[in-house]
Protein backbone atom coordinates (compact mmCIF):
# COMPACT_ATOMS: atom_id res chain seq x y z
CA UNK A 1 -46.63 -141.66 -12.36
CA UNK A 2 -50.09 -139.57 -11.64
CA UNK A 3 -49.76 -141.11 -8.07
CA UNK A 4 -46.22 -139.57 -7.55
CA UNK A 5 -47.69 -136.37 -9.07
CA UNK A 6 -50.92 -136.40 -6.89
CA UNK A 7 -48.94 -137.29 -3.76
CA UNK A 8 -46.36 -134.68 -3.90
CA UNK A 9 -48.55 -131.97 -4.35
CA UNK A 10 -50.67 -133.02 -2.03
CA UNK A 11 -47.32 -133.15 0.83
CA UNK A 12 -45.90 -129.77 -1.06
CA UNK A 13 -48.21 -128.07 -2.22
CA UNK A 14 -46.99 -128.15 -5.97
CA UNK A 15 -44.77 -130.57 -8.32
CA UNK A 16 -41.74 -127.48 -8.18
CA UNK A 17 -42.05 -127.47 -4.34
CA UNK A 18 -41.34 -131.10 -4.08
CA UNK A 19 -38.43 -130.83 -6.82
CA UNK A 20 -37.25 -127.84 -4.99
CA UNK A 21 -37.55 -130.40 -1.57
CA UNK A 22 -35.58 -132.72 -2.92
CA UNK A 23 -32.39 -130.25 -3.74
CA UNK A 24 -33.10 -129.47 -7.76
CA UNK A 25 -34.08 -127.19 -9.39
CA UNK A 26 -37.79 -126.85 -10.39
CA UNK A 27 -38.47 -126.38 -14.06
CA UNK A 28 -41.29 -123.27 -13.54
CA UNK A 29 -42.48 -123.38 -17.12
CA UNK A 30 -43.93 -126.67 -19.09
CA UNK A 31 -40.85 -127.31 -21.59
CA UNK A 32 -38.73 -124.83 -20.57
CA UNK A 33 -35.22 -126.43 -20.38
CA UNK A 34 -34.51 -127.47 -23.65
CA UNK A 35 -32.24 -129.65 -25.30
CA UNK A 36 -30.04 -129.85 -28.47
CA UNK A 37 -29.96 -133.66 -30.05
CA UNK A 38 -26.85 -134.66 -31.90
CA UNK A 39 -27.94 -133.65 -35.44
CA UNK A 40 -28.80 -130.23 -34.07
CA UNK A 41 -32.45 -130.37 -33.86
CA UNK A 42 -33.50 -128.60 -30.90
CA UNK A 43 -35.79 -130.79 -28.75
CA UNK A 44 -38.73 -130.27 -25.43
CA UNK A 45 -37.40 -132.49 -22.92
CA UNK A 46 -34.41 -135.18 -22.60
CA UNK A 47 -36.37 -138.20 -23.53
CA UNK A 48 -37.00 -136.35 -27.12
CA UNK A 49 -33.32 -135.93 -27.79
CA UNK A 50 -32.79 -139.77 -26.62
CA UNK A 51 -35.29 -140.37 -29.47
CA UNK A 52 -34.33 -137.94 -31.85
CA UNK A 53 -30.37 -139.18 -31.35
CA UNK A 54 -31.86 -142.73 -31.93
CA UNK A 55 -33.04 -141.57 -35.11
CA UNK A 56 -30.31 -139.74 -35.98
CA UNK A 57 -27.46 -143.52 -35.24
CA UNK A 58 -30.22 -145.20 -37.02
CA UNK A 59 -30.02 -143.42 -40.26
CA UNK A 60 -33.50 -142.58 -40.45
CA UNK A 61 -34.14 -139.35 -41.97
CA UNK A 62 -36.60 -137.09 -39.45
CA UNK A 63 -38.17 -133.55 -39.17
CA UNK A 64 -39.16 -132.09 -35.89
CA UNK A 65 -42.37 -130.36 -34.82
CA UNK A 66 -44.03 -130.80 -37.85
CA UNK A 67 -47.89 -129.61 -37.87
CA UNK A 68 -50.93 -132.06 -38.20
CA UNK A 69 -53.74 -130.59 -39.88
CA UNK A 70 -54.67 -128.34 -37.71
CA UNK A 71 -51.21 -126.52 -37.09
CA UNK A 72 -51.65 -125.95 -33.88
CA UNK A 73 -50.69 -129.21 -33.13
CA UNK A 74 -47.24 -130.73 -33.89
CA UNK A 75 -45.98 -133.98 -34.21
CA UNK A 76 -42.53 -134.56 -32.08
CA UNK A 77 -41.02 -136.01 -35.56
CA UNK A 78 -42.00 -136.53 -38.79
CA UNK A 79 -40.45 -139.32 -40.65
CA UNK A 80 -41.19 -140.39 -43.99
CA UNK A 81 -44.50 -139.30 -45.61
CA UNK A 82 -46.97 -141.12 -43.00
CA UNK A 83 -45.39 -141.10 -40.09
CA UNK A 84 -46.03 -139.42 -37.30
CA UNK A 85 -43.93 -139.86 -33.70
CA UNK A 86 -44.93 -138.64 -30.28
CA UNK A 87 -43.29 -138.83 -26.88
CA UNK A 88 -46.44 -138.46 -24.92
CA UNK A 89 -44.41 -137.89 -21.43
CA UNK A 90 -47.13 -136.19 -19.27
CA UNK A 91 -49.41 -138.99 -20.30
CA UNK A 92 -51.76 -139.58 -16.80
CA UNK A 93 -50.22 -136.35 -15.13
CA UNK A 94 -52.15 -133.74 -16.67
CA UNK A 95 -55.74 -133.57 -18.27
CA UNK A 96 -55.21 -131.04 -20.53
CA UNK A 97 -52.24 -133.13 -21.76
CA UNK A 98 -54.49 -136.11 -22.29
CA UNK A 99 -56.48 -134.27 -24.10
CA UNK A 100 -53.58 -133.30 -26.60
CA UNK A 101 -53.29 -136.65 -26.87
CA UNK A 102 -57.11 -137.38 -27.72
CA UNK A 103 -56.84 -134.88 -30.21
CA UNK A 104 -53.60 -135.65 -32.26
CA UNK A 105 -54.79 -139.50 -31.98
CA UNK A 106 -58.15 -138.03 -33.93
CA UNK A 107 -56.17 -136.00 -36.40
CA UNK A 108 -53.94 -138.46 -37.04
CA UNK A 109 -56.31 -141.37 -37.79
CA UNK A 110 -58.79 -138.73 -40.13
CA UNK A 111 -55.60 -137.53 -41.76
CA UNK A 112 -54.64 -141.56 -42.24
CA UNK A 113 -50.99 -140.80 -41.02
CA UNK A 114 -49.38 -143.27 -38.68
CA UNK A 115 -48.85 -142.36 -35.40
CA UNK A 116 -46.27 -143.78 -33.12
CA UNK A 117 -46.76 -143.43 -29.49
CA UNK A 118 -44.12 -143.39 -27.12
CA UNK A 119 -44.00 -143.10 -23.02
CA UNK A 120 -41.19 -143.03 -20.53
CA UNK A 121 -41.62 -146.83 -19.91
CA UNK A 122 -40.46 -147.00 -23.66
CA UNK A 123 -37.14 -144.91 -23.12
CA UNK A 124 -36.88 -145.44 -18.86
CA UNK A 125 -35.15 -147.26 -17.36
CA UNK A 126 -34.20 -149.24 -20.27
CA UNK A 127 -34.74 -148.01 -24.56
CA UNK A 128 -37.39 -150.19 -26.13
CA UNK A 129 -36.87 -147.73 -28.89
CA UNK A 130 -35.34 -150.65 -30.75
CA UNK A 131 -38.20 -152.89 -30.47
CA UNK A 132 -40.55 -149.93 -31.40
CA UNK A 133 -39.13 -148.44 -34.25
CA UNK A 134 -37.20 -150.95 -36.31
CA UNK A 135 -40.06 -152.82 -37.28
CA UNK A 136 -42.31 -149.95 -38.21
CA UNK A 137 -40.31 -147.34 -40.08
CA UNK A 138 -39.17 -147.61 -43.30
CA UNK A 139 -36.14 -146.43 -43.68
């Protein structure tokens, strides 16, 4: 996806310029439209309520935006007592992102909590969530 990214600001000017190109409606802010999942938690982005819905027909019990040590940082869920979940969706785009992602990897493996990684490839065009989840949560 960083090529997309790269090449449309490079023809626009700016990601939002492009969208705008295109006939939508830039989102201005990171994680400004938000969304409500089915169980009412409210989540960042669509592919977080896809995954917090999953949870929720799955019957597994979840918290959202829960802190890692440093609270700062929170996790996307929470489930059970060592479980950590991320939708890491700017993965590539942005390097401040990445290094989010550096540093909730390094909490998470000094903290010993699990941390499950997702990406749009995991959700787009077709859910792996299935494949990803059901083996390694408890329920």
């Amino acid at each position: 996806m960083y090529g997309l990214y790269r090449t449309a600001r490079i023809a626009f000017g700016s990601w939002n310029k492009a969208v705008e190109a295109s006939g939508f409606d830039p989102n201005p802010v990171l994680f400004a439209k938000r969304f409500v999942a089915n169980d009412g938690h409210a989540c960042d982005s669509f592919a977080e309520k896809v995954i917090d819905d999953w949870l929720l027909e799955n019957n597994v019990l979840h918290e959202r935006h829960y802190p890692y040590s440093n609270p700062r940082f929170t996790a996307d869920f929470k489930i059970g007592d060592n479980t950590f979940v991320e939708y890491f969706g700017l993965a590539g785009v942005q390097r401040s992102y990445d290094e989010i992602i550096l540093k909730k990897r390094a909490m998470s493996d000094k903290s010993g909590i699990r941390l499950i990684e997702l990406y749009p490839k995991d959700i787009y065009p077709t859910s792996k969530l299935k494949n990803i989840l059901d083996g390694l949560i408890e329920i």
